[in-house]
Protein backbone atom coordinates (compact mmCIF):
# COMPACT_ATOMS: atom_id res chain seq x y z
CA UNK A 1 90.60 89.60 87.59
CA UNK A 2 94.13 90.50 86.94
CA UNK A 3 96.75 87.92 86.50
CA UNK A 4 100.61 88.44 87.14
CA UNK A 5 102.94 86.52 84.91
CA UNK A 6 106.43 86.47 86.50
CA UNK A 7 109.19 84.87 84.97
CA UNK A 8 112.45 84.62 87.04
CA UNK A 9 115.95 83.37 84.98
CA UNK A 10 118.38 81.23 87.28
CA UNK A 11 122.19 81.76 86.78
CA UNK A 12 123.95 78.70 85.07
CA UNK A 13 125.70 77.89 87.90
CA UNK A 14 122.66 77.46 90.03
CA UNK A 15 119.91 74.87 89.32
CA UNK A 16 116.01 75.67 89.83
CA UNK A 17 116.05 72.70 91.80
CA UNK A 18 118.24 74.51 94.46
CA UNK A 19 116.19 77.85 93.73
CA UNK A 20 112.62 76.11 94.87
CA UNK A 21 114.47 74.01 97.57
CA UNK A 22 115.23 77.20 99.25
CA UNK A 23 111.97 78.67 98.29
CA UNK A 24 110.34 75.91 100.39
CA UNK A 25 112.73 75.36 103.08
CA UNK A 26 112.49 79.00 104.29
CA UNK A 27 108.83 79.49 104.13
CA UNK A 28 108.88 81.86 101.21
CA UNK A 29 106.17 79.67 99.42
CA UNK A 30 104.02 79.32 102.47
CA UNK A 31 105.05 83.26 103.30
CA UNK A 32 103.34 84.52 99.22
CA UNK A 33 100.29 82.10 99.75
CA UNK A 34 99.28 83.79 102.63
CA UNK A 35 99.90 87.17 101.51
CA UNK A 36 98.86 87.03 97.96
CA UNK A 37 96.83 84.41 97.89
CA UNK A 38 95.30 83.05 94.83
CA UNK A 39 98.38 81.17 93.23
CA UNK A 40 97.40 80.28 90.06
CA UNK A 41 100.54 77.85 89.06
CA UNK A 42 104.16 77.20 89.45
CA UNK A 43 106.06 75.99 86.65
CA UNK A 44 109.99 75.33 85.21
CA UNK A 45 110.90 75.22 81.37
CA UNK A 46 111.75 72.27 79.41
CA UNK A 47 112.06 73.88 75.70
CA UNK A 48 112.91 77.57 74.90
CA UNK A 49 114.85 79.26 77.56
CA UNK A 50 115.92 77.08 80.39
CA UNK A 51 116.39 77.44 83.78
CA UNK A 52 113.66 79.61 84.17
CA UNK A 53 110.47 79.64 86.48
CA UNK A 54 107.12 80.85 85.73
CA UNK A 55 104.39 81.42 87.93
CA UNK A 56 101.17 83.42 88.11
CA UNK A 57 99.13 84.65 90.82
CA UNK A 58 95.42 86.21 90.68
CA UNK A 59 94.19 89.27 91.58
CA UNK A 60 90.69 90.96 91.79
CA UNK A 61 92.54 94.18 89.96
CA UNK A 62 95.63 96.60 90.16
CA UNK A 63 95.08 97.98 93.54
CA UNK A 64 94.82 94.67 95.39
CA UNK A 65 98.13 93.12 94.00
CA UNK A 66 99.66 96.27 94.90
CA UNK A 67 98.66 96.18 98.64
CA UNK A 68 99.47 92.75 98.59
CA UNK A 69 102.68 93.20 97.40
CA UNK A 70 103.50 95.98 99.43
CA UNK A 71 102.19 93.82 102.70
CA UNK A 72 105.08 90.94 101.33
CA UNK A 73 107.92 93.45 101.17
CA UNK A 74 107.25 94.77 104.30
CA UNK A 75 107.78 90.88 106.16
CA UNK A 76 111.25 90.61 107.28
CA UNK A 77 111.17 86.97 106.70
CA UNK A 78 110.64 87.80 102.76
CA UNK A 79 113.21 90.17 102.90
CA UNK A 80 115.87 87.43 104.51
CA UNK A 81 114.67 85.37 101.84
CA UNK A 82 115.47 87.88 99.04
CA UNK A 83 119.25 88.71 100.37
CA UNK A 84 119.21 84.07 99.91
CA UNK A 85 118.04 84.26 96.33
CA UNK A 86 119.04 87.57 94.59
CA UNK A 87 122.45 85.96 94.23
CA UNK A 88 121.08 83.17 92.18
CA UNK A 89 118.80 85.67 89.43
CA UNK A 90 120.04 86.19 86.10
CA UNK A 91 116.76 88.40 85.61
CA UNK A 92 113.07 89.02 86.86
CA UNK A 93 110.16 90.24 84.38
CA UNK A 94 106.81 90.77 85.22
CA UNK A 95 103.49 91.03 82.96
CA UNK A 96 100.06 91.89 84.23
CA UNK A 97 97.50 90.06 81.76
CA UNK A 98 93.97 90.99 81.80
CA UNK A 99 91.47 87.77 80.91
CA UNK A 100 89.77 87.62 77.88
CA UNK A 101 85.87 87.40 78.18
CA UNK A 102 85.92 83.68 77.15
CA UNK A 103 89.43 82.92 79.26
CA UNK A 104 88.38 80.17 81.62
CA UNK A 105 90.79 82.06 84.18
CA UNK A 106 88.55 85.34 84.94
């Protein structure tokens, strides 16, 4: 399994509130379920850098999360999405973490 970490900073004049209310609203959320699949959490921050959402989704290795991906960017309705949001990112950073043997995420 493969996990992808992706943290995503929120402008100071936006809220993540406002970021995941549009996330919802337009079907983004329901739109990366169905594509990725395995969604492994969701989260905000509370302490260390704020505004910020983390979330991680699964993957049986490398070349499924990039067909997946690649199957997300090609739906228009992700893309309309994107041209919503973009406006509201301070940054995006990705990590690909690889389970430990005794990780009780494998």
């Amino acid at each position: 399994m493969l996990v992808e970490e992706r943290c995503y900073l929120i402008r100071p004049e936006f809220t993540t509130a406002t970021y995941l209310g549009i996330y919802v609203s337009t079907g983004a959320l329901d739109l990366q379920k169905r594509i990725l699949g395995n969604l492994l959490g969701y989260f905000t921050t509370e302490i260390g850098e704020l505004n910020a959402l983390v979330h991680l989704w699964g993957y049986g290795g490398f070349e499924e999360r990039q067909r997946r991906r690649a199957l997300l960017s090609a739906e228009p309705a992700w893309q309309a999405y994107l041209t919503q949001i973009r406006p509201m990112l301070r940054s995006m950073s990705n990590r690909l973490l690889v389970p430990t043997d005794f990780s009780p995420i494998r």
